[in-house]
Protein backbone atom coordinates (compact mmCIF):
# COMPACT_ATOMS: atom_id res chain seq x y z
CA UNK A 1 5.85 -32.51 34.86
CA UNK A 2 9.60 -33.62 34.19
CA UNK A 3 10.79 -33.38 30.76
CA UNK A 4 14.18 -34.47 29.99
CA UNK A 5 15.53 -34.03 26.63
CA UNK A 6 18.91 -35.16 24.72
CA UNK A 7 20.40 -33.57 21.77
CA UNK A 8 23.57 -33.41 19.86
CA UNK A 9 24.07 -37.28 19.01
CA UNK A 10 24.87 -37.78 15.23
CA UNK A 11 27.45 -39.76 12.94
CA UNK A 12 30.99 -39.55 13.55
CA UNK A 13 33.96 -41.07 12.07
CA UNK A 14 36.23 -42.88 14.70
CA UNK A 15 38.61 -40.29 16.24
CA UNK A 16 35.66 -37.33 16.08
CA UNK A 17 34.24 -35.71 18.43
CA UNK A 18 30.32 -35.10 19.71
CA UNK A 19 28.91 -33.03 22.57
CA UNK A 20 25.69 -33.69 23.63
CA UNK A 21 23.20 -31.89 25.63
CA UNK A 22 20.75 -32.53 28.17
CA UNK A 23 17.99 -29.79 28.95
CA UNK A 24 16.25 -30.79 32.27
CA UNK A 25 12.81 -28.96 33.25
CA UNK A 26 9.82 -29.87 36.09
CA UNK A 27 12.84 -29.97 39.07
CA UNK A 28 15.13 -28.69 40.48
CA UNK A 29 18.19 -28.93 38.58
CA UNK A 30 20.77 -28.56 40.96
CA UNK A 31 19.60 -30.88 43.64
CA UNK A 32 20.10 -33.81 41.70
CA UNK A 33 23.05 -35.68 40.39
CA UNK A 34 23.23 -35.87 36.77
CA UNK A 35 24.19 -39.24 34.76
CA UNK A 36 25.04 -40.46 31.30
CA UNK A 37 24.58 -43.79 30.56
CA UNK A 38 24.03 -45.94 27.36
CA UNK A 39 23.04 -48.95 26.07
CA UNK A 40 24.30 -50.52 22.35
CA UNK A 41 22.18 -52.87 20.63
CA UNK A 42 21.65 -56.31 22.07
CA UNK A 43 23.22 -54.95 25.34
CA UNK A 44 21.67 -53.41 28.87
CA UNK A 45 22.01 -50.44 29.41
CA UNK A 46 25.34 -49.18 31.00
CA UNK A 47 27.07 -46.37 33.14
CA UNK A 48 29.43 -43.65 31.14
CA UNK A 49 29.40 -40.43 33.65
CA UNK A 50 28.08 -38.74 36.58
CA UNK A 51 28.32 -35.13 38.44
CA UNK A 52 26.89 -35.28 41.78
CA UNK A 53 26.15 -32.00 42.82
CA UNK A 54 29.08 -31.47 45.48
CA UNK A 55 31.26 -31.35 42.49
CA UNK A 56 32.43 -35.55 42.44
CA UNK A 57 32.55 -36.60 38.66
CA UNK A 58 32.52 -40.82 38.07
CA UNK A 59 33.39 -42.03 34.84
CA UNK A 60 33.14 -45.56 33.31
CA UNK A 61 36.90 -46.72 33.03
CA UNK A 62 36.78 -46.86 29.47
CA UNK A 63 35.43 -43.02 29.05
CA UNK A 64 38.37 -42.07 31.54
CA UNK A 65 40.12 -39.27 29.30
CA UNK A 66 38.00 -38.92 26.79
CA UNK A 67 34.85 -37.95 27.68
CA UNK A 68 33.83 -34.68 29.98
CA UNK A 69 30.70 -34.34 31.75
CA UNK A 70 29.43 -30.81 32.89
CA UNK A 71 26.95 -29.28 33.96
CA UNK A 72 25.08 -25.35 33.55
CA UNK A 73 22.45 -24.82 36.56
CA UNK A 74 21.24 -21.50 35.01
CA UNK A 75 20.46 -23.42 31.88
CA UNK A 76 19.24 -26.15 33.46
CA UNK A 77 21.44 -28.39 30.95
CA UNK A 78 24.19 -31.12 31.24
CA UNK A 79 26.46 -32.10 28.68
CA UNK A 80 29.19 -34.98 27.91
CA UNK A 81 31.83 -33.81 25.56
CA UNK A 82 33.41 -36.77 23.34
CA UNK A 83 36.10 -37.19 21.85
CA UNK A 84 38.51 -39.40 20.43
CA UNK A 85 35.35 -41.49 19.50
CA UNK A 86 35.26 -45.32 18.75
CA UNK A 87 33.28 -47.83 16.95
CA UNK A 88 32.31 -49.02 20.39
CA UNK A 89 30.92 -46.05 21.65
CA UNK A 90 28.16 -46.30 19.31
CA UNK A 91 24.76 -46.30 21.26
CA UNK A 92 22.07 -44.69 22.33
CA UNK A 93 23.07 -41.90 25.11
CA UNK A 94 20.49 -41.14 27.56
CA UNK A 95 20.54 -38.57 30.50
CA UNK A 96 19.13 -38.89 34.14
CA UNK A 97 18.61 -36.93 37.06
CA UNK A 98 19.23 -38.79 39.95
CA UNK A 99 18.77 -42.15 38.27
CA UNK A 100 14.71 -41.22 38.52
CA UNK A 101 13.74 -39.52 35.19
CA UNK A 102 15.00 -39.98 31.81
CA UNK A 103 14.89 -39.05 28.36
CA UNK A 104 14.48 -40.60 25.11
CA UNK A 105 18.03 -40.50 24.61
CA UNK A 106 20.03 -39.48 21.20
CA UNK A 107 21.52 -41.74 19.02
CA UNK A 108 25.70 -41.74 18.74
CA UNK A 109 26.80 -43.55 15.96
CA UNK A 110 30.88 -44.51 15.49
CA UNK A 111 31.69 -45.36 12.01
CA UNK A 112 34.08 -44.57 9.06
């Protein structure tokens, strides 16, 4: 069975930074491509990061700089460093190998 779990999200105050983490079990980690996405309220769900597994990293244009995305095979975890946080960013951040399984997500919130 495929568990995917999020950590890390929290409140922030615009300008802060957050790393979360994404522990993957059931697969094999380092076959798949990892991705971030999110989705804000009232809004579909939408791309922030990837790390395919030849070493290509995507970001969303608007993450470009700020965020990092990374990944640990012997832990089995991803992450997505934040920083220089905005109100915009708030969401709900959700982890996926290979755009198949996901988590419940963790909740980012951007606010002073």
């Amino acid at each position: 069975q495929v568990h995917v779990v999020e950590s890390g999200g929290g409140l922030v105050q615009p300008g802060g930074s957050l790393r979360l983490t994404c522990v993957v079990s059931g697969i094999d980690f380092s076959a798949y491509t990892m991705g971030w996405y999110r989705q804000a309220p009232g809004k579909v769900r939408e791309f922030v990061a990837t790390a395919r597994r030849s070493g290509e990293i995507m970001y969303h244009s608007s993450e470009k700089g700020r965020f990092t995305i990374l990944g640990d095979n012997d832990k089995n975890t991803e992450y997505l460093q934040m920083s220089s946080l905005k109100v915009e960013d708030t969401a709900v951040y959700s982890c996926t190998p290979g755009i198949v399984h996901w988590g419940q997500g963790t909740q980012v919130t951007v606010s002073s």
